[in-house]
Protein backbone atom coordinates (compact mmCIF):
# COMPACT_ATOMS: atom_id res chain seq x y z
CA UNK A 1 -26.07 25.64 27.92
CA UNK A 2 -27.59 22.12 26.90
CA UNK A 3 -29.04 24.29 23.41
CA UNK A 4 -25.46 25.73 22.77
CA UNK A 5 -23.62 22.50 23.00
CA UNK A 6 -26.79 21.28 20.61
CA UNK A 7 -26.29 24.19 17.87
CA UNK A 8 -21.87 23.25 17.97
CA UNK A 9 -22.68 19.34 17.48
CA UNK A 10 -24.46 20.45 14.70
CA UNK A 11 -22.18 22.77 13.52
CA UNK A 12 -19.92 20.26 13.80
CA UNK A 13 -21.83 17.10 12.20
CA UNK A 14 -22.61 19.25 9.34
CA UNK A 15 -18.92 20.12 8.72
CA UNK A 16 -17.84 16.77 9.11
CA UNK A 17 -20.43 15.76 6.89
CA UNK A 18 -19.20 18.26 4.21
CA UNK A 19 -16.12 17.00 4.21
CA UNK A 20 -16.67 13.89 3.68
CA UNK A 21 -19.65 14.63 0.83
CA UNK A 22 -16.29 16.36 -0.70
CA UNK A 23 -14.05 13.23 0.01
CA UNK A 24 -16.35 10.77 -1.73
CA UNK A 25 -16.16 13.27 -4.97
CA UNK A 26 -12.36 13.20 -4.55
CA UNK A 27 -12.48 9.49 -4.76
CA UNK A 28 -14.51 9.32 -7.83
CA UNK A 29 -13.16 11.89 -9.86
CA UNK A 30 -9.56 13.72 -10.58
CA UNK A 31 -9.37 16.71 -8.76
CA UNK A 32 -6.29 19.12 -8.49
CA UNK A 33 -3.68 16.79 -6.16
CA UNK A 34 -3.87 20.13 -3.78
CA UNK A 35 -7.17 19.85 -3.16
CA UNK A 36 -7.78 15.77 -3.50
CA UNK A 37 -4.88 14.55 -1.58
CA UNK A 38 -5.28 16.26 1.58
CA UNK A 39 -8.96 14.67 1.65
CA UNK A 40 -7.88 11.69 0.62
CA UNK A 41 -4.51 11.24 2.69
CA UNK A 42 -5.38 10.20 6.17
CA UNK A 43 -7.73 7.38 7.29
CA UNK A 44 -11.47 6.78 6.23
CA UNK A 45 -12.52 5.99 9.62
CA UNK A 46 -10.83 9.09 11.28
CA UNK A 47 -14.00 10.85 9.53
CA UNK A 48 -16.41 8.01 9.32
CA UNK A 49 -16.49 6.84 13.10
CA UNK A 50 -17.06 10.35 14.75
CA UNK A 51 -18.71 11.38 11.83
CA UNK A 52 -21.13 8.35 12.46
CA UNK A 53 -20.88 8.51 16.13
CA UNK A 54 -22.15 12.41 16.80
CA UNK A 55 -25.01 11.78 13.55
CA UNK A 56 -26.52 8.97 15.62
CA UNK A 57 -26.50 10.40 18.74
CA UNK A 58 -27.82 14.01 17.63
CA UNK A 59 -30.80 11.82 16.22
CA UNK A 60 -31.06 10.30 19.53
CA UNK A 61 -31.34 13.47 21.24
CA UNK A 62 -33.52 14.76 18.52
CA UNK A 63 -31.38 17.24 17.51
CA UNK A 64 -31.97 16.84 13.53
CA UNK A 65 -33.84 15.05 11.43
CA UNK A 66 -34.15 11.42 10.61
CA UNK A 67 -33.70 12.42 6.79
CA UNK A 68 -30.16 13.95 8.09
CA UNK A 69 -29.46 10.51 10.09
CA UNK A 70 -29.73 8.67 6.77
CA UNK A 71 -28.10 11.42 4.23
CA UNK A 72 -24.62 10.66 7.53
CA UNK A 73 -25.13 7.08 7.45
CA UNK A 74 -24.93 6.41 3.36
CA UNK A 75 -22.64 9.80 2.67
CA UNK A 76 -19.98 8.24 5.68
CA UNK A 77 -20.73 4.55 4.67
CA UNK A 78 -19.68 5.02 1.02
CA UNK A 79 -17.09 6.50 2.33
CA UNK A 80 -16.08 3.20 4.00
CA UNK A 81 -17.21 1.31 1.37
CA UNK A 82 -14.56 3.10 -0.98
CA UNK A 83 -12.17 1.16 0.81
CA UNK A 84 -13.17 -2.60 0.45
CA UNK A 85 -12.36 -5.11 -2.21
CA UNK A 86 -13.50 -7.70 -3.40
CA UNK A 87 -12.45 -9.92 -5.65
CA UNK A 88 -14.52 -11.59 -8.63
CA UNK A 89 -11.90 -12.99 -10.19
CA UNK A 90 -12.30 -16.33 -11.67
CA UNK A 91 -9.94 -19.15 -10.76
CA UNK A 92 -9.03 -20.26 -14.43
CA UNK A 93 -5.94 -21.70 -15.79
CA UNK A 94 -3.80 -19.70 -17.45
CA UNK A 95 -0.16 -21.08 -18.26
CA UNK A 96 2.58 -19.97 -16.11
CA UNK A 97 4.45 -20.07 -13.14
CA UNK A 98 3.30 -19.08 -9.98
CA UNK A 99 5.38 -17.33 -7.03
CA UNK A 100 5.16 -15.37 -3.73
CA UNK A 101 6.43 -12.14 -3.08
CA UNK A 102 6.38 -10.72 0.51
CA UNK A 103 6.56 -7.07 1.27
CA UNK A 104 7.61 -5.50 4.58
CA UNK A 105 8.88 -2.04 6.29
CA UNK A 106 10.63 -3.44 9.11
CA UNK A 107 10.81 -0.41 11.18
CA UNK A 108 14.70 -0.31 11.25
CA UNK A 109 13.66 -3.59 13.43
CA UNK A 110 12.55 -1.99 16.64
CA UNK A 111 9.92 -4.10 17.28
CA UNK A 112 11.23 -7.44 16.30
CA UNK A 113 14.40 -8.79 14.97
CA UNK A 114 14.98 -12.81 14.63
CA UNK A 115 11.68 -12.80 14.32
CA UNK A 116 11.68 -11.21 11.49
CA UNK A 117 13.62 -13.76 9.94
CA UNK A 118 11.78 -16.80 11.30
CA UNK A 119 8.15 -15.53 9.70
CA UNK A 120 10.08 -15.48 6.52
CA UNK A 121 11.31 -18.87 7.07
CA UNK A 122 7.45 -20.03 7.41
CA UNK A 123 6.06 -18.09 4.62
CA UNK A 124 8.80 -19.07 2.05
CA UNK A 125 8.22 -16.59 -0.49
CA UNK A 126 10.35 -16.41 -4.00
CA UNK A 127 11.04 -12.83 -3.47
CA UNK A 128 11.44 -10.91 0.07
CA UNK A 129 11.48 -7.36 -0.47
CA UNK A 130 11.96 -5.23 2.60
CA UNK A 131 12.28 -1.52 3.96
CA UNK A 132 13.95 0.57 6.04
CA UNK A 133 16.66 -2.25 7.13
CA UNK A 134 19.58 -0.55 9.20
CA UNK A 135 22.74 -2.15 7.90
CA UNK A 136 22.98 -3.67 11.34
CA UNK A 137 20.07 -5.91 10.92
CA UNK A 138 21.56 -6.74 7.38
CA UNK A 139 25.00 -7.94 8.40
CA UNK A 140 23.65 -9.76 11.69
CA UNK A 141 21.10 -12.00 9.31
CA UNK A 142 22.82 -11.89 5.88
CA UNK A 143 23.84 -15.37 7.00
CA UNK A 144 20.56 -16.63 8.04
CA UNK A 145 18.81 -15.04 4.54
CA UNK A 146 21.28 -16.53 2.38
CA UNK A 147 20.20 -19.95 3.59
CA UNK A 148 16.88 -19.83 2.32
CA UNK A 149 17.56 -17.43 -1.04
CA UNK A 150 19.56 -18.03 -3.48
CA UNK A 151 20.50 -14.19 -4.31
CA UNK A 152 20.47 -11.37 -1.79
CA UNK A 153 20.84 -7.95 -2.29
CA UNK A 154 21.45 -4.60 -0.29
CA UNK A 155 21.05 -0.82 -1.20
CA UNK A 156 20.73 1.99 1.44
CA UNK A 157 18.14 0.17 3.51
CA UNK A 158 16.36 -1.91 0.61
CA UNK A 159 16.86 -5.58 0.82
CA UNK A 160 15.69 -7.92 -2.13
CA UNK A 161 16.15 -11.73 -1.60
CA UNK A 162 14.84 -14.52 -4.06
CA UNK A 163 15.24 -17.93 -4.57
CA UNK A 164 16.10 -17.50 -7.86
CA UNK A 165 18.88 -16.81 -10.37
CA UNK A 166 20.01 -13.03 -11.18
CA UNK A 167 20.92 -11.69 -14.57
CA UNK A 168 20.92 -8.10 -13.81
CA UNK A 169 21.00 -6.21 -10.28
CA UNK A 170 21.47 -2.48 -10.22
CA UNK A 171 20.06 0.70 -7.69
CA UNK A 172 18.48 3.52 -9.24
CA UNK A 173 18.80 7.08 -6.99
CA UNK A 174 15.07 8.54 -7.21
CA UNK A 175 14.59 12.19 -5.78
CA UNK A 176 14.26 13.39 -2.28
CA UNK A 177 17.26 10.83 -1.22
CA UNK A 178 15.13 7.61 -2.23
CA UNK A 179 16.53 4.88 -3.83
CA UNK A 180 14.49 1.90 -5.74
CA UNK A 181 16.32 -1.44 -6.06
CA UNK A 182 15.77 -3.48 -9.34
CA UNK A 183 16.35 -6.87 -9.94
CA UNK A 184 16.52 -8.84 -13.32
CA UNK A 185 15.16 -12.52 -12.08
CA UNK A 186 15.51 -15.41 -14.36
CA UNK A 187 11.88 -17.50 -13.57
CA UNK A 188 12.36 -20.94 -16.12
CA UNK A 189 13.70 -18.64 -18.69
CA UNK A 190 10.97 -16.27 -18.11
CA UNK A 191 12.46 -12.62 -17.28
CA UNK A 192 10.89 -10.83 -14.46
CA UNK A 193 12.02 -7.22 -13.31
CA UNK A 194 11.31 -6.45 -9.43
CA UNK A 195 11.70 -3.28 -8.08
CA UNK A 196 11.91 -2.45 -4.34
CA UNK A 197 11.16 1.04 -3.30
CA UNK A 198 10.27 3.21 0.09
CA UNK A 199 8.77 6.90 -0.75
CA UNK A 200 8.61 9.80 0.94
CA UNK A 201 5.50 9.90 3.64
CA UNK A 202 3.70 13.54 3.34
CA UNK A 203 4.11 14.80 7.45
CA UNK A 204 1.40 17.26 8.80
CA UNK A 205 4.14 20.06 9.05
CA UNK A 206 5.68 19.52 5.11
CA UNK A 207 2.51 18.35 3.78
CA UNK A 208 2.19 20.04 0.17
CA UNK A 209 5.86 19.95 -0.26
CA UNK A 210 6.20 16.19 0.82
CA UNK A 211 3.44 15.45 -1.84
CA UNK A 212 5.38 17.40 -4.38
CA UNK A 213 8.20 15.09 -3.39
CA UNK A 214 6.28 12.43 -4.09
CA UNK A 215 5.34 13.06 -7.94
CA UNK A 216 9.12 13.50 -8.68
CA UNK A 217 9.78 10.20 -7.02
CA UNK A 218 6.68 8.59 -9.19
CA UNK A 219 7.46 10.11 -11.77
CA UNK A 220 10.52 8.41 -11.69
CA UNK A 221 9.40 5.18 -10.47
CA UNK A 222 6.77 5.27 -13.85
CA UNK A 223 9.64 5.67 -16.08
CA UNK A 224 11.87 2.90 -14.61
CA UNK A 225 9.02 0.37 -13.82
CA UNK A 226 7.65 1.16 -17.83
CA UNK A 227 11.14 0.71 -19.47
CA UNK A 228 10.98 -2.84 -18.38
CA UNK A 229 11.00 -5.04 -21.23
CA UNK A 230 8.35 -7.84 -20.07
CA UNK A 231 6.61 -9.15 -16.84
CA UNK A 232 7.25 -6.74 -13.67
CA UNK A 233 6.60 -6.73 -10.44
CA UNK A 234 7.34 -3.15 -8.02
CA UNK A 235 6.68 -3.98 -4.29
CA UNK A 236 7.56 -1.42 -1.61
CA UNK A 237 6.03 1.23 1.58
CA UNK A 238 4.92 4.08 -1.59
CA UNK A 239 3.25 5.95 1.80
CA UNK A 240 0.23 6.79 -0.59
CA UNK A 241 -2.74 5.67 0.73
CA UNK A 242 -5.37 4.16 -1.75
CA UNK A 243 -7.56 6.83 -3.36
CA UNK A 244 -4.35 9.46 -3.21
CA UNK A 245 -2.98 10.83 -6.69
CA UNK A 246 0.43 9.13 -6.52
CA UNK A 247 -1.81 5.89 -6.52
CA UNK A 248 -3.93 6.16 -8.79
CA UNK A 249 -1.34 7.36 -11.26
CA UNK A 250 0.48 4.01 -10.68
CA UNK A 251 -2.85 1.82 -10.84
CA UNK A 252 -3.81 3.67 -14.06
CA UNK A 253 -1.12 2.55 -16.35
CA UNK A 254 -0.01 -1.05 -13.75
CA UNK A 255 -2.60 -3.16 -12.55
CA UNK A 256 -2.25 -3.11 -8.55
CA UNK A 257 -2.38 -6.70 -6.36
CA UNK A 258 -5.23 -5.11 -3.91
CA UNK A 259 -7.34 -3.88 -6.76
CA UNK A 260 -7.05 -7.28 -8.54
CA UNK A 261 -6.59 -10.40 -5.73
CA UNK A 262 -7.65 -8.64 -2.21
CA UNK A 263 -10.43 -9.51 -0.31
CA UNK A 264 -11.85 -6.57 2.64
CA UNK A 265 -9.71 -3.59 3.53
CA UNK A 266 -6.17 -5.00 3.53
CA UNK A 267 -5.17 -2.12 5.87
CA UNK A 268 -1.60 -2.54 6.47
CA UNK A 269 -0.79 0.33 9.01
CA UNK A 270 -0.39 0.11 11.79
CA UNK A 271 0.10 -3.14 12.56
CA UNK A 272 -1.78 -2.57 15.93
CA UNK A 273 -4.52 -1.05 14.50
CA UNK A 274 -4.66 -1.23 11.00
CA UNK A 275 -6.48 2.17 9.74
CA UNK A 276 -5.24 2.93 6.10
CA UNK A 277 -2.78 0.88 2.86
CA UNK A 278 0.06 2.18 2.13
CA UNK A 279 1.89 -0.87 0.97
CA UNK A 280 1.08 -1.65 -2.44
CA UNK A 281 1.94 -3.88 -5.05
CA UNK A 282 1.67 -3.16 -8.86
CA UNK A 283 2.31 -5.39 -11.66
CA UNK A 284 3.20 -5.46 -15.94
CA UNK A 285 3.99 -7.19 -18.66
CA UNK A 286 1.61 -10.14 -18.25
CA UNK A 287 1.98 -10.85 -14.27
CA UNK A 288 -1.18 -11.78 -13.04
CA UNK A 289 -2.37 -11.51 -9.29
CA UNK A 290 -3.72 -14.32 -7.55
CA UNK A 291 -3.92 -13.55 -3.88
CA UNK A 292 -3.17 -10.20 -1.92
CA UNK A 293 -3.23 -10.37 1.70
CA UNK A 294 -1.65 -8.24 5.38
CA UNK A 295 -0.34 -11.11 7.12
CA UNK A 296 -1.70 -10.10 10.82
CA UNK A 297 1.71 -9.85 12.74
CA UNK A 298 2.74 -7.25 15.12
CA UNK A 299 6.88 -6.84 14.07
CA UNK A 300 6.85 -3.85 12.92
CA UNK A 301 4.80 -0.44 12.78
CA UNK A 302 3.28 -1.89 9.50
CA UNK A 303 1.92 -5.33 8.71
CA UNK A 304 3.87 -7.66 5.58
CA UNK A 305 1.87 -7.82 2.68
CA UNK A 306 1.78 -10.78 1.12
CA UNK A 307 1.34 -11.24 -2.75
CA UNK A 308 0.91 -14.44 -4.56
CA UNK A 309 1.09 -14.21 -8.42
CA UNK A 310 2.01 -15.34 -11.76
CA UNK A 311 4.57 -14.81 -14.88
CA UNK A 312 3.76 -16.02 -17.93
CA UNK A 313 5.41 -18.81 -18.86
CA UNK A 314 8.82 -18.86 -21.31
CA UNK A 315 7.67 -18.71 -24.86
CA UNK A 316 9.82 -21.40 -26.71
């Protein structure tokens, strides 16, 4: 019995291994989406912990080699690694004005609701962008918003507020049923675009459809967010987690805020425990990242993401 259970752990830690041998090549390379994106998709650590977990202890119980042990350890620990930032970026002056963007999928505002409002309050950032608002939470604090921005907007549960002046507000119907909000903002006569977005999530039982949804909605996303004259700034819940395809066709032609100004593994979902990203923020057009950060708040299903950056200043 106790040899049986032996040869299925192995079995098993072998498989698992596999897999993640596989995932690590994903991340590296371009695969097909059908085949990278479904190893890609869900959390590191739902493969690295067990993966890690059953290695050691079939060690332990001298079940395989210690030549196996290590081969788990740095296969599932790149794996890990894949995930975490950091950032070298030099602290030098570069002319322009700096500003705050905050990002958040309030969870139609289950969880929280004034609240919601108040951490806003304390974090004073230039431009709020949130998700999945239910009109109800709108018209309850449109009040409260307006008192600390100068300009908010509302489109089919998208909300954009900012502090500063608009010259051009319009919504843009993306595929699916998804809708990306995009603002013209006049920063000292410097022209940024924002664009607010939520995407379609890939669920287990519409997987391969879901991510075909996806494209079309990036694909259309890429041609709105690159028609943008100057500096740009798209914030949003993309529900593509970092090493997916949707990703790293957006960070391949837009540099993104984790990639540039994080520091760790920025998880931002759940908020409880925070496995995977799939809040992002991608800029153009000269905005530069300075800080990227998941502000550690339980008010929602994900955690805010918090970008500080800067637009280059107006050329005379």
């Amino acid at each position: 019995m106790v040899a049986c259970a032996r040869r299925w752990f192995r079995r098993l830690h072998f498989a698992l291994l596999g897999v993640a041998a596989v995932r690590l090549v994903a991340v590296l390379s371009h695969l097909p989406w059908w085949v990278h994106d479904p190893l890609v998709y869900f959390p590191t650590l739902f493969l690295a912990v067990p993966g890690l977990v059953l290695a050691v202890a079939l060690w332990w119980c001298k079940a395989v080699p210690r030549a196996v042990l290590w081969t788990a350890v740095a296969v599932l620990g790149l794996n890990v690694a894949a995930d975490l930032r950091l950032s070298w970026r030099s602290p030098d002056s570069v002319p322009g004005q700096e500003l705050r963007v905050i990002s958040f999928n309030i969870y139609q505002a289950r969880l929280a609701n004034g609240e919601i409002v108040a951490l806003v309050r304390e974090r004073r950032p230039d431009i709020l962008c949130l998700q999945e608002v239910p009109f109800e939470f709108f018209e309850a604090h449109e009040g409260d918003l307006r008192q600390t921005f100068r300009n908010v907007t509302y489109h089919r549960q998208l909300l954009v507020a900012t502090i500063w002046d608009l010259t051009e507000t319009k919504a843009v119907e993306l595929p699916q049923g998804r809708s990306l909000q995009h603002l013209a903002v006049d920063v000292r006569g410097t022209r940024l675009d924002v664009f607010n977005t939520h995407l379609s999530v890939a669920k287990p039982r519409e997987f391969y459809s879901r991510l075909r949804a996806q494209q079309q909605e990036t694909d259309a996303l890429l041609s709105h967010f690159g028609a943008a004259p100057g500096a740009r700034l798209a914030a949003g819940d993309f529900n593509m987690p970092l090493h997916s395809t949707g990703y790293k066709r957006l960070a391949a032609s837009h540099e993104s805020a984790r990639s540039a100004a994080s520091t760790g593994f920025g998880y931002t979902f759940t908020a409880s425990l925070p496995l995977t990203t799939i809040d992002h923020c991608f800029g153009g057009g000269g905005v530069r990242f300075l800080r990227c950060e998941p502000l550690a708040v339980r008010l929602s299903d994900h955690r805010p993401l918090e970008v500080d950056f800067q637009v280059p200043a107006a050329t005379p």
